[in-house]
C-alpha atoms as a PDB file:
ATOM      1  CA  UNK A   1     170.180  -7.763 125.270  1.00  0.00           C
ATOM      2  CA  UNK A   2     167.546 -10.378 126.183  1.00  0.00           C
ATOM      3  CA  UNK A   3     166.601 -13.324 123.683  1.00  0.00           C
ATOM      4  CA  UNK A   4     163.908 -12.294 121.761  1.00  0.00           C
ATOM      5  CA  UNK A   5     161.439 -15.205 119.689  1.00  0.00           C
ATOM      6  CA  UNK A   6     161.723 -14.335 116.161  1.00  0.00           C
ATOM      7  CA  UNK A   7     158.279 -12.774 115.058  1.00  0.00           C
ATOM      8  CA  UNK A   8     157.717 -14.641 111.541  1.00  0.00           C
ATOM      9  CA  UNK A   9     156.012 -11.615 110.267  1.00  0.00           C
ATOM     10  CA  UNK A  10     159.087  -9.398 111.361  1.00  0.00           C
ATOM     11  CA  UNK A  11     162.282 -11.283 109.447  1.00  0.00           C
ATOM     12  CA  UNK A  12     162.959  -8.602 107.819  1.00  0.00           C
ATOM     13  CA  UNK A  13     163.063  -6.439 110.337  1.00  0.00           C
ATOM     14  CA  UNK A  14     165.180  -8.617 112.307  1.00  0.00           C
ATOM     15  CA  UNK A  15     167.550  -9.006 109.155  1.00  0.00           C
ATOM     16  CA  UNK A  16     168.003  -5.476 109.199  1.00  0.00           C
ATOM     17  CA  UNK A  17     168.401  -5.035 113.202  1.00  0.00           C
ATOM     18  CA  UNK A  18     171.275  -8.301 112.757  1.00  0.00           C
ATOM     19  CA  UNK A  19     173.286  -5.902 110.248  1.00  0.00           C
ATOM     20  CA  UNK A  20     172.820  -3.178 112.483  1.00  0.00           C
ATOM     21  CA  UNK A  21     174.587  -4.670 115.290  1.00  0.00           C
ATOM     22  CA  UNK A  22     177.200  -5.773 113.089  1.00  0.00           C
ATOM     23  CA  UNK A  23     177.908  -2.710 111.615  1.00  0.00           C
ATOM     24  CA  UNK A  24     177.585  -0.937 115.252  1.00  0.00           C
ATOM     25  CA  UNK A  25     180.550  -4.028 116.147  1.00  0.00           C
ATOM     26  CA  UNK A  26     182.405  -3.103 113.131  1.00  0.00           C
ATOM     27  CA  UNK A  27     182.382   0.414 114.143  1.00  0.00           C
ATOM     28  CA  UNK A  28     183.761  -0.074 117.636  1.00  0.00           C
ATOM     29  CA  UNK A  29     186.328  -2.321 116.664  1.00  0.00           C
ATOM     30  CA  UNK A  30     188.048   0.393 113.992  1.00  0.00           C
ATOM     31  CA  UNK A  31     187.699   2.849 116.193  1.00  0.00           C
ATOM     32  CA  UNK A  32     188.904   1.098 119.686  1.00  0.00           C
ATOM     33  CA  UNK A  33     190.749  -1.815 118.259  1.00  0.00           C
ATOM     34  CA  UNK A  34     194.434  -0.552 118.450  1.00  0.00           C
ATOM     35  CA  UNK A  35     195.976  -3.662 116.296  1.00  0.00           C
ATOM     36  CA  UNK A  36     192.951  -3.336 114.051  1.00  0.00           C
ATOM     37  CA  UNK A  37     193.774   0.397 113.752  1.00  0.00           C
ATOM     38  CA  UNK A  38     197.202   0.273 113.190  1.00  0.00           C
ATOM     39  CA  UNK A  39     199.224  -3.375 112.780  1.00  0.00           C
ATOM     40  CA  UNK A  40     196.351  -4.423 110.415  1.00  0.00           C
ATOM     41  CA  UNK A  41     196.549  -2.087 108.126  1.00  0.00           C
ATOM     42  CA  UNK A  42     200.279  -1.764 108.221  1.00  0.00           C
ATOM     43  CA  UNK A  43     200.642  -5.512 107.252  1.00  0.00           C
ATOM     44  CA  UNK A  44     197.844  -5.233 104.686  1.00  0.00           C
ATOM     45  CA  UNK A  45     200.421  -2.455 103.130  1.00  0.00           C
ATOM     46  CA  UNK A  46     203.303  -4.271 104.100  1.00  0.00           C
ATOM     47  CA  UNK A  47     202.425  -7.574 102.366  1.00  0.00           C
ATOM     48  CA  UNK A  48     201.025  -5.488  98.983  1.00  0.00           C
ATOM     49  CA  UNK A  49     204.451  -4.059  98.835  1.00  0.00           C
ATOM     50  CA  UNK A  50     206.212  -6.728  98.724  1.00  0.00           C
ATOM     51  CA  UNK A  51     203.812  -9.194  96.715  1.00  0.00           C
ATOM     52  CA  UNK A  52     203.990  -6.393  93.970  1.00  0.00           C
ATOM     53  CA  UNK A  53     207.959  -6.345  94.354  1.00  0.00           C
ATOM     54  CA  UNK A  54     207.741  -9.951  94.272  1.00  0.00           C
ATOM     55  CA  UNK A  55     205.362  -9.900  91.781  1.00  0.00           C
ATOM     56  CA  UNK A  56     202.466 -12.402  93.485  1.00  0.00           C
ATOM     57  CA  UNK A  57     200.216 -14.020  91.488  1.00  0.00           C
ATOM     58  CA  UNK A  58     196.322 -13.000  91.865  1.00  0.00           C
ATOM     59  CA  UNK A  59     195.902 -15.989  94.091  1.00  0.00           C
ATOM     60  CA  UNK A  60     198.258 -15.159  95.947  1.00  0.00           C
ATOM     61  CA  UNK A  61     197.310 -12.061  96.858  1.00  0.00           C
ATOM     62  CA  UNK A  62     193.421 -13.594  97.389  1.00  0.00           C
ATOM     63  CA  UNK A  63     195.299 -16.023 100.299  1.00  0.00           C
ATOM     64  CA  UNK A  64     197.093 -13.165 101.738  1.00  0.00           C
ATOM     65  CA  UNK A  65     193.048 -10.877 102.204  1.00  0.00           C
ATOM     66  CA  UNK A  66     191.801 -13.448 103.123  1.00  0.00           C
ATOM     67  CA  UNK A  67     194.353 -14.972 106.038  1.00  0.00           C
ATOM     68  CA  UNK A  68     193.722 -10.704 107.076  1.00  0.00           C
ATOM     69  CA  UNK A  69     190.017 -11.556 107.176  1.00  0.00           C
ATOM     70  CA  UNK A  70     190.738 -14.309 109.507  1.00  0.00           C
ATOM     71  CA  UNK A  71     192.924 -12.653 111.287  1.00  0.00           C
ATOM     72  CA  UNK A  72     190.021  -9.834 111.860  1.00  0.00           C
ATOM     73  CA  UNK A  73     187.484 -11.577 112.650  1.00  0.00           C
ATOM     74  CA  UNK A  74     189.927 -13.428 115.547  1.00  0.00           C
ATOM     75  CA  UNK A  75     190.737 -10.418 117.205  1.00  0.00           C
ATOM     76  CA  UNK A  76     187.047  -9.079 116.864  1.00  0.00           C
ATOM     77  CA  UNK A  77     186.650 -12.343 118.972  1.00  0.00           C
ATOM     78  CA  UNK A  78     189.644 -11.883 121.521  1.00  0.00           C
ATOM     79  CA  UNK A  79     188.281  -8.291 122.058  1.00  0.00           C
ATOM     80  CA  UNK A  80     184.988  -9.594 122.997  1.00  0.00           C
ATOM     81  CA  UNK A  81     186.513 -12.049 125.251  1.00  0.00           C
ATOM     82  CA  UNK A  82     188.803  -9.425 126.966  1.00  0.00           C
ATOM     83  CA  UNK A  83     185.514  -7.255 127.393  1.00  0.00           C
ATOM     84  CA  UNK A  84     182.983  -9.983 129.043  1.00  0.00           C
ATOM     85  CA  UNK A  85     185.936 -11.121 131.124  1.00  0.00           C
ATOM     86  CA  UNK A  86     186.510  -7.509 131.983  1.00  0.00           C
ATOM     87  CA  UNK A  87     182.539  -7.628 133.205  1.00  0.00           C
ATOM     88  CA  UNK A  88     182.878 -10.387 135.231  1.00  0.00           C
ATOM     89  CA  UNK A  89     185.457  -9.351 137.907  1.00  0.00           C
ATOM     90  CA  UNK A  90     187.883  -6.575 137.762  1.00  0.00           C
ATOM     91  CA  UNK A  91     190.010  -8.524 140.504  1.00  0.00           C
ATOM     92  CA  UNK A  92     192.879 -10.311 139.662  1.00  0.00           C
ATOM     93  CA  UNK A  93     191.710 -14.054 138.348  1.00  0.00           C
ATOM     94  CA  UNK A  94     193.862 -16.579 137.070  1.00  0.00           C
ATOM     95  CA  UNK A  95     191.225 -18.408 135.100  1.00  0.00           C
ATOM     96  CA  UNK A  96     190.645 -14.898 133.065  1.00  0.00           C
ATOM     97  CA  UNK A  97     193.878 -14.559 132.965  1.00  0.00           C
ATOM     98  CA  UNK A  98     193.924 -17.646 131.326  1.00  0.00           C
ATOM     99  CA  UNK A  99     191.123 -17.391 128.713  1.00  0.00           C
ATOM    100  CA  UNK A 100     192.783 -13.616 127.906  1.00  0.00           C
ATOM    101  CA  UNK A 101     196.266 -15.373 127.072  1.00  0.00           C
ATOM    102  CA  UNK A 102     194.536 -17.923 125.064  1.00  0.00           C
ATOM    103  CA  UNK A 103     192.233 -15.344 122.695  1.00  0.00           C
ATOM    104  CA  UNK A 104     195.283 -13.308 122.480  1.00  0.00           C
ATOM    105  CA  UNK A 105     197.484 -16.071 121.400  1.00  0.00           C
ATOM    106  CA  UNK A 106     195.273 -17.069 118.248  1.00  0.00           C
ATOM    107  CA  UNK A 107     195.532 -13.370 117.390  1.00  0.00           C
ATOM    108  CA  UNK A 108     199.269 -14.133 117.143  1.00  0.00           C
ATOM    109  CA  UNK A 109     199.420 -17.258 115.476  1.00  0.00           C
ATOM    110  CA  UNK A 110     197.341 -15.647 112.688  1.00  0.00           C
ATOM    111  CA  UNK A 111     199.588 -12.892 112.158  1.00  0.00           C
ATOM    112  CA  UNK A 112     202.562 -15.537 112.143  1.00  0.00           C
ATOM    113  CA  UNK A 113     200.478 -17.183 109.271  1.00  0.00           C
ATOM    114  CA  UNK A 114     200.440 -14.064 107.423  1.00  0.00           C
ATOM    115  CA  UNK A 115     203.881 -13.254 107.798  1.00  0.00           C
ATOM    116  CA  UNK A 116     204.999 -17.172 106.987  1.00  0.00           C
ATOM    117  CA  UNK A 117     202.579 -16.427 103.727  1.00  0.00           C
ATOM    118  CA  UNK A 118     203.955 -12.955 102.523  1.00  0.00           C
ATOM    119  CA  UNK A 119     207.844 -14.546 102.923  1.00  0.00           C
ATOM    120  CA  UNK A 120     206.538 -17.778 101.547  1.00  0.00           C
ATOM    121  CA  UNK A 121     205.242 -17.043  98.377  1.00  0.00           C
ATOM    122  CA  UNK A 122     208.115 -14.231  98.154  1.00  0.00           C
ATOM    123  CA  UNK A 123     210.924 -16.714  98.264  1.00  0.00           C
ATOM    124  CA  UNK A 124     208.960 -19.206  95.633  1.00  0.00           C
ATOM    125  CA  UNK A 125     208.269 -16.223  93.305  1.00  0.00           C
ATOM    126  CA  UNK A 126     212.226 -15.142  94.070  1.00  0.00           C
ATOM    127  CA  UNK A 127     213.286 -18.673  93.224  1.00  0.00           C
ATOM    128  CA  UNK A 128     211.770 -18.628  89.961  1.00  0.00           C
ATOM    129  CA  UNK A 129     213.523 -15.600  88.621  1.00  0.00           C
END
């Protein structure tokens, strides 16, 4: 897609087009994205379990949706990076390599964060029984 000067006249229309895209993006990463398919979702029900066994406050809960926004929008980014790195040479590279590694490992230390949050606020809520 080539830059394109916004056409005051046509905002609107490029509002709309924006959303598009992003909806298109959203699309492709629930239906490609195995870890947004599958470990996502099973630590979204994995950490509503146990906040309603542990009995998590509202807030709570509001920290844990949105650490899994975070964490979604990351590995939206790390897929992109995998995918232009994948366009640029399909021979082995250390450098992509690399930058792979690196995009994958903040996917990982945001699902640490969740984790540390679910068994966080479980052991404070346990400790005030």
């Amino acid at each position: 897609m080539k830059f394109e000067k916004p056409d005051k006249k046509g905002v609107f229309t490029q509002i709309f087009r924006n959303i598009s895209d992003s909806g298109h993006g959203l699309s492709i990463m629930f239906k490609e994205s195995g870890t947004v398919k599958r470990l996502i979702p099973i630590e979204f029900v994995g950490g509503l379990l146990i906040g309603l066994a542990g009995r998590f406050i509202p807030l709570e809960f509001l920290i844990l949706f949105a650490v899994l926004v975070i964490l979604f929008t990351v590995e939206t980014l790390n897929t992109a990076i995998e995918e232009v790195n994948d366009l640029v040479t399909l021979e082995v590279n250390e450098h992509v390599k690399r930058s792979k590694d690196m995009a994958s490992g903040a996917v990982g230390v945001w699902h640490l964060v969740y984790v540390v949050c679910v068994f966080s606020f479980l052991f404070c809520s346990m400790s005030l029984l």
